[in-house]
PDB file of N, CA and C in Angstrom:
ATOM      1  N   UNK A   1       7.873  13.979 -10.540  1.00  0.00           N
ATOM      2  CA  UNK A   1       7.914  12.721  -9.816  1.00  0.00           C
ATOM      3  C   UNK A   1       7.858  11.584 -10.829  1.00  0.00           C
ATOM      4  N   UNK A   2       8.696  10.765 -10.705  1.00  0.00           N
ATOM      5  CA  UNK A   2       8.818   9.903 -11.129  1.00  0.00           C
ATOM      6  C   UNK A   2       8.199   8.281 -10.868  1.00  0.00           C
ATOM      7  N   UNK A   3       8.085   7.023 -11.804  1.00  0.00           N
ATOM      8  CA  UNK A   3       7.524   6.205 -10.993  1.00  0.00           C
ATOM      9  C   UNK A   3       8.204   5.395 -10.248  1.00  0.00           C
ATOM     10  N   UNK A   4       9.634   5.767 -10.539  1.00  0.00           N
ATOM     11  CA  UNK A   4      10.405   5.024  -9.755  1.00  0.00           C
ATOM     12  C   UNK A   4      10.305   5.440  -7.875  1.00  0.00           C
ATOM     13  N   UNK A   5       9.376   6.703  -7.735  1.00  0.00           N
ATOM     14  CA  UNK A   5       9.334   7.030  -6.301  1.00  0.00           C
ATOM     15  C   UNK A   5       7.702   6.984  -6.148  1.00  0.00           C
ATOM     16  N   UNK A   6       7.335   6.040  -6.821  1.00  0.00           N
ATOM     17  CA  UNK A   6       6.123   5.343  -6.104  1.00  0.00           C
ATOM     18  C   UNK A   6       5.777   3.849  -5.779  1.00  0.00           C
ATOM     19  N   UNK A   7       4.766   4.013  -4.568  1.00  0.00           N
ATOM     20  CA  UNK A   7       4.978   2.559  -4.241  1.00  0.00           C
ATOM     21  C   UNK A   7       3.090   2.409  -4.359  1.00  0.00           C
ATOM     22  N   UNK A   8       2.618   0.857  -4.033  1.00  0.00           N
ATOM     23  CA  UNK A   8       1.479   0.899  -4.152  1.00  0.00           C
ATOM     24  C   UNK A   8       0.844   0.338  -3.196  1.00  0.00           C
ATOM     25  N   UNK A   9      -0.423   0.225  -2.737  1.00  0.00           N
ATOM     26  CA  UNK A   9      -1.472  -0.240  -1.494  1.00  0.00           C
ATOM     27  C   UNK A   9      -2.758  -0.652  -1.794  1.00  0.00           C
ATOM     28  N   UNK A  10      -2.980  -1.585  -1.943  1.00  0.00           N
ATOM     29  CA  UNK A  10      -4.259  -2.430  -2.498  1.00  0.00           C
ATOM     30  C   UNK A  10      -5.025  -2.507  -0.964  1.00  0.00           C
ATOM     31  N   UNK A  11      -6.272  -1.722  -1.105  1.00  0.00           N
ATOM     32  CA  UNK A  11      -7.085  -1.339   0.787  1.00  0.00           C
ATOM     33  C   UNK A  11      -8.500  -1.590   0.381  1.00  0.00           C
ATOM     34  N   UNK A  12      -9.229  -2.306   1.354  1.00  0.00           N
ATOM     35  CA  UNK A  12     -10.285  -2.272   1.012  1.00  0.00           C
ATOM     36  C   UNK A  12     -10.986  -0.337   1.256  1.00  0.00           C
ATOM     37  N   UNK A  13     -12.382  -0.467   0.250  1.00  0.00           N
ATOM     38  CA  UNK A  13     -12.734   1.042   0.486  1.00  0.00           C
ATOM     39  C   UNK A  13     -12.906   1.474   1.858  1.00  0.00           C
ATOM     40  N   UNK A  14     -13.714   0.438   2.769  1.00  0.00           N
ATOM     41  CA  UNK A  14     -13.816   0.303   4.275  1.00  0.00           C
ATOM     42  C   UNK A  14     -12.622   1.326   4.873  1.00  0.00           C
ATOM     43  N   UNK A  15     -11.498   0.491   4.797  1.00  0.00           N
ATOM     44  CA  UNK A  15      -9.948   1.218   5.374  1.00  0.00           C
ATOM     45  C   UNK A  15      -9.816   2.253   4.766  1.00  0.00           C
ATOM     46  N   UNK A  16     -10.079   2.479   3.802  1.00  0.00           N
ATOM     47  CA  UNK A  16      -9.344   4.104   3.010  1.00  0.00           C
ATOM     48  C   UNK A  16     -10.365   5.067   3.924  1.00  0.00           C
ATOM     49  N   UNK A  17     -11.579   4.666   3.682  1.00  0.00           N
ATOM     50  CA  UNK A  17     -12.766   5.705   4.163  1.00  0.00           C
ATOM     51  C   UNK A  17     -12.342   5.871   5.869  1.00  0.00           C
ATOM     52  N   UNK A  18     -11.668   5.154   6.688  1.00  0.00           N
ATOM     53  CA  UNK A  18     -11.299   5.274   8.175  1.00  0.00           C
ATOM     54  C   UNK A  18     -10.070   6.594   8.153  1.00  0.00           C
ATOM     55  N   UNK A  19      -8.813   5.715   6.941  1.00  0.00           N
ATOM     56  CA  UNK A  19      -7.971   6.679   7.040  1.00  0.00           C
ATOM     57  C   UNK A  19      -8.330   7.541   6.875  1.00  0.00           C
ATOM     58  N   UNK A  20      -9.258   8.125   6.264  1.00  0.00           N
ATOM     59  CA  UNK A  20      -9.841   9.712   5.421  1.00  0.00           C
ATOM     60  C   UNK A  20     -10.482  10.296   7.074  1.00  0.00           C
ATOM     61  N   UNK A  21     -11.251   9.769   7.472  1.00  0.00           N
ATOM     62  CA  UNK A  21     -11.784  10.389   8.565  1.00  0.00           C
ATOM     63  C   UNK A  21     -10.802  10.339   9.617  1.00  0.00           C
ATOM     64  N   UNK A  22     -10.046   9.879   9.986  1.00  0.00           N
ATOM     65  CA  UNK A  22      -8.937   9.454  10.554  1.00  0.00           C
ATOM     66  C   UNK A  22      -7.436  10.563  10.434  1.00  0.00           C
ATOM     67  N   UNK A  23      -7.323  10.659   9.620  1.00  0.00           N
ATOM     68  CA  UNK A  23      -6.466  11.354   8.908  1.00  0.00           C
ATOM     69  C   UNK A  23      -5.271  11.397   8.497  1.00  0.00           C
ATOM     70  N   UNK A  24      -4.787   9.690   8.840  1.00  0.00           N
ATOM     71  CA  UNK A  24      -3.544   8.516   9.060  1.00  0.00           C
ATOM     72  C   UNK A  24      -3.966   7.189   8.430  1.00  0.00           C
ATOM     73  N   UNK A  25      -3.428   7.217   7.777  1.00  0.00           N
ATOM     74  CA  UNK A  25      -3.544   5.244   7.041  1.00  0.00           C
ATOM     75  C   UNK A  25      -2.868   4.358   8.373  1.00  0.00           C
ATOM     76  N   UNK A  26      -3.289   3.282   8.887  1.00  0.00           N
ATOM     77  CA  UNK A  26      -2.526   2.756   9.841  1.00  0.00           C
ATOM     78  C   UNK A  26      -2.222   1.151   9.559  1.00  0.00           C
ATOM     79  N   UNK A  27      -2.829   0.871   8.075  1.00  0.00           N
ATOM     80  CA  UNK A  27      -2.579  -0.592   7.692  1.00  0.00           C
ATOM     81  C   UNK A  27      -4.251  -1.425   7.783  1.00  0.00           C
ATOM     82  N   UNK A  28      -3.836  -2.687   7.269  1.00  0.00           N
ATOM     83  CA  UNK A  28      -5.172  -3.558   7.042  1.00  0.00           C
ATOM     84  C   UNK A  28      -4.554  -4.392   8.800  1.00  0.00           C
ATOM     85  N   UNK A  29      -5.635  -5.108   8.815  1.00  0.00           N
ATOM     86  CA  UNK A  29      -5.542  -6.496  10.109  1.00  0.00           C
ATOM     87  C   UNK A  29      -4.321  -7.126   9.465  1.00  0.00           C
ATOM     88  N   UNK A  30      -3.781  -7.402   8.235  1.00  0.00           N
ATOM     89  CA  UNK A  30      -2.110  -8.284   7.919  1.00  0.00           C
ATOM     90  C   UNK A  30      -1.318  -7.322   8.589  1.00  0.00           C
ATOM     91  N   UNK A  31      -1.518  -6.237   7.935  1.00  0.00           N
ATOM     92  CA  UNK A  31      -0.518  -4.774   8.176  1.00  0.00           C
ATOM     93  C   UNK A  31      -0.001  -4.916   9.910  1.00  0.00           C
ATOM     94  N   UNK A  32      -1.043  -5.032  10.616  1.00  0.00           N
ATOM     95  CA  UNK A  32      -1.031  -4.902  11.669  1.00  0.00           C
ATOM     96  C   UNK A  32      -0.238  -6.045  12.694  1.00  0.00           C
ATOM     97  N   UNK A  33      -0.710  -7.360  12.131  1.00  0.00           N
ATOM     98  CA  UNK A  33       0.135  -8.300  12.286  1.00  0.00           C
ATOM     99  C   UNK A  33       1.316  -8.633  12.066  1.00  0.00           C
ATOM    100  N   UNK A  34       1.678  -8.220  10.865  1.00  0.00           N
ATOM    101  CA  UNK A  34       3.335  -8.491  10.628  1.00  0.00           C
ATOM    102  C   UNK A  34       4.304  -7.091  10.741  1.00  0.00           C
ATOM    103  N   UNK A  35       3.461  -6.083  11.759  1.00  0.00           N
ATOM    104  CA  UNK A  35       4.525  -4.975  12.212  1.00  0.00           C
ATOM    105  C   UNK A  35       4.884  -3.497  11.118  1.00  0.00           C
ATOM    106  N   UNK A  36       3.967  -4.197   9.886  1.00  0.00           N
ATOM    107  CA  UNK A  36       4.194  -3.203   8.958  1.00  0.00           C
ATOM    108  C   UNK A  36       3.504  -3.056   8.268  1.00  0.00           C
ATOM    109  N   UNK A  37       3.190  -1.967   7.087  1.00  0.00           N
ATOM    110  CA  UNK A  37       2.390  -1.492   5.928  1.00  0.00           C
ATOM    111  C   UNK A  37       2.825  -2.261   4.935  1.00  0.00           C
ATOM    112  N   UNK A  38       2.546  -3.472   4.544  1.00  0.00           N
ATOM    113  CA  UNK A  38       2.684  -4.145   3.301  1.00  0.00           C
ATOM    114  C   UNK A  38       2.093  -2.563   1.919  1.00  0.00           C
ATOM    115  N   UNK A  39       3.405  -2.626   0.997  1.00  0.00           N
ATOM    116  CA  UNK A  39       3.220  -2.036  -0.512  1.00  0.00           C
ATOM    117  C   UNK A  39       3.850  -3.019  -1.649  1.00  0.00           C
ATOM    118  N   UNK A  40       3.445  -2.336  -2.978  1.00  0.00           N
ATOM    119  CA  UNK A  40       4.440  -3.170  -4.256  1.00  0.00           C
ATOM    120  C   UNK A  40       4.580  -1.737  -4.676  1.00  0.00           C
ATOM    121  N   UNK A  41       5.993  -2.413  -5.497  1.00  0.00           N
ATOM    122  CA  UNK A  41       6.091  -1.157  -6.705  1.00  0.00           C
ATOM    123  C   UNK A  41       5.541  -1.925  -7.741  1.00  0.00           C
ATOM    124  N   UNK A  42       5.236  -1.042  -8.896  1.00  0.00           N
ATOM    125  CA  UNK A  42       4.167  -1.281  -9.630  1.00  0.00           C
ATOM    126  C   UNK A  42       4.236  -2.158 -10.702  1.00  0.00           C
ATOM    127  N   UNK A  43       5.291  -2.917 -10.388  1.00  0.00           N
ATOM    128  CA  UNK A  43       5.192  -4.569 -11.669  1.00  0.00           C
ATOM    129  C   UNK A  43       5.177  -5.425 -10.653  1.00  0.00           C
ATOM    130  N   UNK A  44       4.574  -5.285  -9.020  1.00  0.00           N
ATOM    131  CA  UNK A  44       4.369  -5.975  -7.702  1.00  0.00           C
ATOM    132  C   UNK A  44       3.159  -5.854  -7.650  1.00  0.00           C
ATOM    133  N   UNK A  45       2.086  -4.808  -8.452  1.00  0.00           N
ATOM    134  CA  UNK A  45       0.367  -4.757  -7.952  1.00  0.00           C
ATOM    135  C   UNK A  45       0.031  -6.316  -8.378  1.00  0.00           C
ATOM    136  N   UNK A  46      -0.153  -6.382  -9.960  1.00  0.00           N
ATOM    137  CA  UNK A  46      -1.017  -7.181 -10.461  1.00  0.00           C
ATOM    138  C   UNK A  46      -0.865  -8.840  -9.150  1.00  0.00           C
ATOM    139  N   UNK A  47       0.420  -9.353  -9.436  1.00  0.00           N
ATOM    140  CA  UNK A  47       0.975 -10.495  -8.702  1.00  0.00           C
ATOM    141  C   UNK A  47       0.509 -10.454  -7.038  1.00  0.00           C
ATOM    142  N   UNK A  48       0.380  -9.151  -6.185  1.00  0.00           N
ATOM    143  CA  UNK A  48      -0.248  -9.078  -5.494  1.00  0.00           C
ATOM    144  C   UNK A  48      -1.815  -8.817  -4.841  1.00  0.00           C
ATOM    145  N   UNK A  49      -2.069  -8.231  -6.448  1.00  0.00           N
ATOM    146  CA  UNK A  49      -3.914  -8.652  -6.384  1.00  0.00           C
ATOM    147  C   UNK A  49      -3.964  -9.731  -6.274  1.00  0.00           C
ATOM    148  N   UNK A  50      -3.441 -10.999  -7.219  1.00  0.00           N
ATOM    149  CA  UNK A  50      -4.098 -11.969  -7.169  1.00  0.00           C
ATOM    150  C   UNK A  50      -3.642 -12.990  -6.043  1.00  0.00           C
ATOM    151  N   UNK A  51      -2.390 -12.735  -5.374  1.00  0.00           N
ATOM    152  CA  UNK A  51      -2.398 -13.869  -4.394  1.00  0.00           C
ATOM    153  C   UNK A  51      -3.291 -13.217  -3.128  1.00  0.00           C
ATOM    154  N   UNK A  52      -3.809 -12.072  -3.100  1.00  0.00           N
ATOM    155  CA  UNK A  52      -4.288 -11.435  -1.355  1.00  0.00           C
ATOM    156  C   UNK A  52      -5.914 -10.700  -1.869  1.00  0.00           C
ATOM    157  N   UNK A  53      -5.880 -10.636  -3.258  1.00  0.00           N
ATOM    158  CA  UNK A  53      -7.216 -10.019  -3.177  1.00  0.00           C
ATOM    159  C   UNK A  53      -8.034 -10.204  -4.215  1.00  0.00           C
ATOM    160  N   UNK A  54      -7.980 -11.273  -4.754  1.00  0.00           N
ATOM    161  CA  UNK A  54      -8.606 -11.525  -6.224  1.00  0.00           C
ATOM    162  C   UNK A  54      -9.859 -11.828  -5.895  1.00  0.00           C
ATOM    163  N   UNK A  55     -10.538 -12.725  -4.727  1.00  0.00           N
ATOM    164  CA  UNK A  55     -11.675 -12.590  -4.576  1.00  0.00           C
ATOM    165  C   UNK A  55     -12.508 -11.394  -4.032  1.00  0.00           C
ATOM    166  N   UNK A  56     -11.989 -10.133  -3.912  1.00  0.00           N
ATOM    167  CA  UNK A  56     -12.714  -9.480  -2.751  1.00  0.00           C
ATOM    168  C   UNK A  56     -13.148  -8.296  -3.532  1.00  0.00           C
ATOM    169  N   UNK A  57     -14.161  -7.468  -3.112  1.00  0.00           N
ATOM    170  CA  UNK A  57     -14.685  -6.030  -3.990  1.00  0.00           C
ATOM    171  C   UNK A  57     -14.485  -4.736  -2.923  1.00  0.00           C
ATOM    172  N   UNK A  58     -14.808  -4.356  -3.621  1.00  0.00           N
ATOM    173  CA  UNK A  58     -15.022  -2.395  -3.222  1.00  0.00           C
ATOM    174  C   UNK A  58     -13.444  -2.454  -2.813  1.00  0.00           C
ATOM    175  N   UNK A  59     -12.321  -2.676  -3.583  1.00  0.00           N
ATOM    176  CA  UNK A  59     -10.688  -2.529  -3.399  1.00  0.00           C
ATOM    177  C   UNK A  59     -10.243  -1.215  -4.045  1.00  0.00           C
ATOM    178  N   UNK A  60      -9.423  -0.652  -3.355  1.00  0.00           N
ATOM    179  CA  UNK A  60      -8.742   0.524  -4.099  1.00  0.00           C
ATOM    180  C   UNK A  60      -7.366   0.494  -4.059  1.00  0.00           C
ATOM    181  N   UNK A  61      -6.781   1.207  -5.025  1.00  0.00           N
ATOM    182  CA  UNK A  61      -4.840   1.274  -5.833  1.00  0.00           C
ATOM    183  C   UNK A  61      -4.692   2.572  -5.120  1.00  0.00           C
ATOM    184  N   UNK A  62      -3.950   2.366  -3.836  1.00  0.00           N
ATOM    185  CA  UNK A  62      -3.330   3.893  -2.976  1.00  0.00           C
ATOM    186  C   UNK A  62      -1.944   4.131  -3.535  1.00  0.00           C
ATOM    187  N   UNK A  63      -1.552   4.970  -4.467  1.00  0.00           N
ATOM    188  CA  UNK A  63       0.144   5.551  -5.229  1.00  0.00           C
ATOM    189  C   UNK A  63       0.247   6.192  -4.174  1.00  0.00           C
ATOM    190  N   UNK A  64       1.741   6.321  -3.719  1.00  0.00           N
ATOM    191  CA  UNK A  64       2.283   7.088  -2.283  1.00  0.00           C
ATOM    192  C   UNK A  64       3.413   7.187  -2.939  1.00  0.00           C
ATOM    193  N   UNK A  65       3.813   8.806  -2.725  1.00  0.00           N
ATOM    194  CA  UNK A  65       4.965   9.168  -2.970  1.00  0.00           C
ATOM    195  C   UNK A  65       6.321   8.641  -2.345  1.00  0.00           C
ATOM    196  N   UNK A  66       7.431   8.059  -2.094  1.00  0.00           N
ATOM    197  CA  UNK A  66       7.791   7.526  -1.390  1.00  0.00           C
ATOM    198  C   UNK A  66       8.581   8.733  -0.745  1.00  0.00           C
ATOM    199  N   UNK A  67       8.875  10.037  -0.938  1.00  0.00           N
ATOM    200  CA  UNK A  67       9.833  11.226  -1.087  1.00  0.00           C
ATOM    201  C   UNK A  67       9.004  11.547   0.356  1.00  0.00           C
ATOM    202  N   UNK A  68       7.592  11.952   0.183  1.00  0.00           N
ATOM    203  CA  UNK A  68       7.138  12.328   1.363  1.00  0.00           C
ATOM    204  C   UNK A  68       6.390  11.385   2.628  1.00  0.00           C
ATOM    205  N   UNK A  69       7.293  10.494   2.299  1.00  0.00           N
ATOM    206  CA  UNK A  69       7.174   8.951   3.292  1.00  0.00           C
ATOM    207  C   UNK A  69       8.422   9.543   4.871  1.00  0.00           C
ATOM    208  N   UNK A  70       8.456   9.325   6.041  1.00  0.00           N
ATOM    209  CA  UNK A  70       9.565   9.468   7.608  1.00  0.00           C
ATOM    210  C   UNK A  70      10.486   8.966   6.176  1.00  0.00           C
ATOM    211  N   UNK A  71      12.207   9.531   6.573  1.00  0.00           N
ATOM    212  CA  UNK A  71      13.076   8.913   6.147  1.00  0.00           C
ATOM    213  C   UNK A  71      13.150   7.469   6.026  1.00  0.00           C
ATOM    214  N   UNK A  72      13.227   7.221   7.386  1.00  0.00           N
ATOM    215  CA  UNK A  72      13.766   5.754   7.717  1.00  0.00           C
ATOM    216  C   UNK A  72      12.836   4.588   7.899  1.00  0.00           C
ATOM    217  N   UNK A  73      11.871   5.128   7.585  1.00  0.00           N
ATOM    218  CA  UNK A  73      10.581   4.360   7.630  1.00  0.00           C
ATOM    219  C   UNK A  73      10.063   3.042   6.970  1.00  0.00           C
ATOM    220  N   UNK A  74      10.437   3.606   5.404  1.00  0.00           N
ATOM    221  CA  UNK A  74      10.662   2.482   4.634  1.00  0.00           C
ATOM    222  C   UNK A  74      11.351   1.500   4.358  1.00  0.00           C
ATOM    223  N   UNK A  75      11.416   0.529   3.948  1.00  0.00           N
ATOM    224  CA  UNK A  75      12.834  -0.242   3.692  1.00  0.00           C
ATOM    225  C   UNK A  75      11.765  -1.201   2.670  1.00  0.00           C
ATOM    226  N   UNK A  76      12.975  -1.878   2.222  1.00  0.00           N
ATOM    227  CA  UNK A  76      12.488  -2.713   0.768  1.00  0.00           C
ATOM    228  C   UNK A  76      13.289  -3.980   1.242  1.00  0.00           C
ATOM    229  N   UNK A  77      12.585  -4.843   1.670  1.00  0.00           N
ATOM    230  CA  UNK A  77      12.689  -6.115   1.843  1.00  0.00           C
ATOM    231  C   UNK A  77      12.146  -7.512   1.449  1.00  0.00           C
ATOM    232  N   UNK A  78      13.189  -8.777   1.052  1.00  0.00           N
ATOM    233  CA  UNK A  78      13.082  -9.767   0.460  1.00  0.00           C
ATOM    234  C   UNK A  78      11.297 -10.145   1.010  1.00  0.00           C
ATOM    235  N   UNK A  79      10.344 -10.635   0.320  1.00  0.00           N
ATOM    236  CA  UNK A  79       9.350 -11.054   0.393  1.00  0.00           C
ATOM    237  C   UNK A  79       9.010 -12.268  -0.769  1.00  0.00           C
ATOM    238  N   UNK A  80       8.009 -11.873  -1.347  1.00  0.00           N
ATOM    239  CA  UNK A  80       7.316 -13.273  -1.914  1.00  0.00           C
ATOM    240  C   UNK A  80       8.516 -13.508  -2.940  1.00  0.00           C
ATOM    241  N   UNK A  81       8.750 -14.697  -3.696  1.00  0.00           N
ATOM    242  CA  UNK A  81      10.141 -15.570  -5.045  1.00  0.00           C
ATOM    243  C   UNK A  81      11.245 -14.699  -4.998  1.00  0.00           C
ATOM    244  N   UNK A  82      11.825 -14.014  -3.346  1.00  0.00           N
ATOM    245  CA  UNK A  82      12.465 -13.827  -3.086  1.00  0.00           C
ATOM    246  C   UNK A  82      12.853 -12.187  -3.417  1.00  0.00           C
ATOM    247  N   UNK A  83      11.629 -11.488  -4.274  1.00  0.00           N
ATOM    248  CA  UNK A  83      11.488 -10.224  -5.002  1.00  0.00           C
ATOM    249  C   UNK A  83      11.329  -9.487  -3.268  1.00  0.00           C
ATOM    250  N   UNK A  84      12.421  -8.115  -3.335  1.00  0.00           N
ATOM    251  CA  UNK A  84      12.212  -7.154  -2.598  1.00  0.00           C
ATOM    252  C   UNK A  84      10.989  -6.346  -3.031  1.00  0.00           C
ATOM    253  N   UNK A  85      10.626  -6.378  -1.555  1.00  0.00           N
ATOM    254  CA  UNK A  85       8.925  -5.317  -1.402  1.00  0.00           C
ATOM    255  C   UNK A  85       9.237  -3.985  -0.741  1.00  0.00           C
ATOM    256  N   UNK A  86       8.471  -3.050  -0.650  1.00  0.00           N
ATOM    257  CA  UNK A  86       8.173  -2.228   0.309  1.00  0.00           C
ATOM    258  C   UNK A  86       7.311  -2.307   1.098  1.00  0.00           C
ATOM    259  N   UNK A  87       8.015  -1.938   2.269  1.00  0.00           N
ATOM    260  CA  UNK A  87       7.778  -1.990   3.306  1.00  0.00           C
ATOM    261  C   UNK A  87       7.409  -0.379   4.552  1.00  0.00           C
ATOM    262  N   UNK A  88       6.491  -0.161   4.839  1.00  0.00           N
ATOM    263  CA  UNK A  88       6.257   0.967   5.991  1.00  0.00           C
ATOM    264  C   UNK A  88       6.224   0.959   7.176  1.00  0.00           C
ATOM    265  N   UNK A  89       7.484   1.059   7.851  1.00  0.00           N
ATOM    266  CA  UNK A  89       7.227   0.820   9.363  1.00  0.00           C
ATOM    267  C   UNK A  89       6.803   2.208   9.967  1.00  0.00           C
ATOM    268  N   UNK A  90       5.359   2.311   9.851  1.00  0.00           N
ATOM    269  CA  UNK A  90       4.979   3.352  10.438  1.00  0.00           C
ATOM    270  C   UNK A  90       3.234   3.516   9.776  1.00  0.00           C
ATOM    271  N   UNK A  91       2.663   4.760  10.216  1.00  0.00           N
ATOM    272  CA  UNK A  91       2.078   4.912   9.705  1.00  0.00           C
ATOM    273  C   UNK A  91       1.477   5.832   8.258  1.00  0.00           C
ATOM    274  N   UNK A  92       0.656   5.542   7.679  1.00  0.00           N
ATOM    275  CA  UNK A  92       1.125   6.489   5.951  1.00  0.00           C
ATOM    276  C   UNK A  92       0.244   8.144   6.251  1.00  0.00           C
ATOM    277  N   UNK A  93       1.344   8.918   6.086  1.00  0.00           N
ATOM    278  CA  UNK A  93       0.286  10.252   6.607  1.00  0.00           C
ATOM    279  C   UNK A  93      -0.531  10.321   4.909  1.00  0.00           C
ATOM    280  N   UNK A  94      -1.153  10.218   5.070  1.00  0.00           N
ATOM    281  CA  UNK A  94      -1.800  10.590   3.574  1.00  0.00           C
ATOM    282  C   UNK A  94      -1.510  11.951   2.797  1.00  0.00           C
ATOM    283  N   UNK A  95      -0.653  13.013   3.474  1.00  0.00           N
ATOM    284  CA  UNK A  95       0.025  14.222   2.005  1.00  0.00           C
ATOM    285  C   UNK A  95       0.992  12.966   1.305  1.00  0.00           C
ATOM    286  N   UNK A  96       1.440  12.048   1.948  1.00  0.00           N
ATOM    287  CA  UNK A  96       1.893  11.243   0.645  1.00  0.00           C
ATOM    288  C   UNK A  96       1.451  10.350  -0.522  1.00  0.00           C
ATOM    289  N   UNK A  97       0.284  10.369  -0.641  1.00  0.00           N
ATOM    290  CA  UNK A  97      -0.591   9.580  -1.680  1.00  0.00           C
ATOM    291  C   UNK A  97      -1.091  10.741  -2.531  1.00  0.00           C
ATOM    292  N   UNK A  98      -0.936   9.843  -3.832  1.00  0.00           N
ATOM    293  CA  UNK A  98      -0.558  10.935  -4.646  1.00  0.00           C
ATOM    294  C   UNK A  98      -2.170  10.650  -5.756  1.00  0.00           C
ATOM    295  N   UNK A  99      -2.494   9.602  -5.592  1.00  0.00           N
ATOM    296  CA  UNK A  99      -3.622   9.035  -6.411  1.00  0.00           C
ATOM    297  C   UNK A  99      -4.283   8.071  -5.445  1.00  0.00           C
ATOM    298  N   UNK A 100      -5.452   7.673  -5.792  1.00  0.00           N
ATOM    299  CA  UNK A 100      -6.643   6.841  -5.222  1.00  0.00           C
ATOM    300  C   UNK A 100      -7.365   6.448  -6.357  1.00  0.00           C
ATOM    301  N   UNK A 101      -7.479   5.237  -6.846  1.00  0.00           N
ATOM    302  CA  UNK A 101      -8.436   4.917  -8.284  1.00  0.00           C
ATOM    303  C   UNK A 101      -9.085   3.398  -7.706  1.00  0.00           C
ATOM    304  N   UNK A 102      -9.842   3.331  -7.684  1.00  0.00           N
ATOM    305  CA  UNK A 102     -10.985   1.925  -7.394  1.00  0.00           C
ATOM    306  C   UNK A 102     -10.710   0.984  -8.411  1.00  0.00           C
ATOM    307  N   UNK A 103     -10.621  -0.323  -8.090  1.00  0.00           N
ATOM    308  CA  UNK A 103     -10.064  -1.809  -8.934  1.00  0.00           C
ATOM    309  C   UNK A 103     -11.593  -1.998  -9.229  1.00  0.00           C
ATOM    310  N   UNK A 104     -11.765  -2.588 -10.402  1.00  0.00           N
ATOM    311  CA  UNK A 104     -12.832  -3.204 -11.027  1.00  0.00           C
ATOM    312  C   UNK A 104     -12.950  -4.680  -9.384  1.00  0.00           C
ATOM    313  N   UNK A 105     -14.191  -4.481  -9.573  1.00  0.00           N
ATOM    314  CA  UNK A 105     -15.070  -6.264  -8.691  1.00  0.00           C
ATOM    315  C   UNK A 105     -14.428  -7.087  -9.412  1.00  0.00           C
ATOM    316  N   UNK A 106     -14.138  -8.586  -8.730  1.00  0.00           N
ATOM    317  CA  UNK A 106     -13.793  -9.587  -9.658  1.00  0.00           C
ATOM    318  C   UNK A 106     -15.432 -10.378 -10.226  1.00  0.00           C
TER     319      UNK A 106
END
């Protein structure tokens, strides 16, 4: 696997620990609002820590395979200085996350 077939998910620990018991990622309260699983690919984390989560703690970096993502699920669409994002219209079964590593507190 390559990194070109990963995407990324900045969650508070709160949400990861639901999906885990849960056994489905289903998105944050944004996620939920704008119809989809906000991700970056990974020269999209840093730029998206800091505009959505630079003040906040106990955050974790969810890598998701994108291979074992629904086909049609994803799509990569224009978002922030006009840079295409990924996008999950659905929910993330977690056999597709491939890593979980905790962000330093600001």
């Amino acid at each position: 696997m390559s990194k070109k077939n990963l995407i990324y998910k900045i969650c508070s620990q709160s949400e990861w620990d639901d999906a885990c018991a849960n056994g489905i990622y289903r998105g944050s309260k944004d996620d939920a609002r704008d119809g989809f699983i906000h991700f970056s690919a990974w020269e999209q984390v840093q730029g998206t820590y800091e505009k959505h989560f630079a003040d906040q703690s106990e955050l974790l970096l969810i890598a998701v395979n994108t291979e074992k993502l629904p086909e049609n699920d994803l799509k990569w669409e224009v978002s922030r200085n006009g840079a295409k994002f990924p996008h999950l219209y659905g929910e993330l079964n977690l056999d597709a996350v491939v890593n979980v590593e905790e962000l330093p507190d600001p």
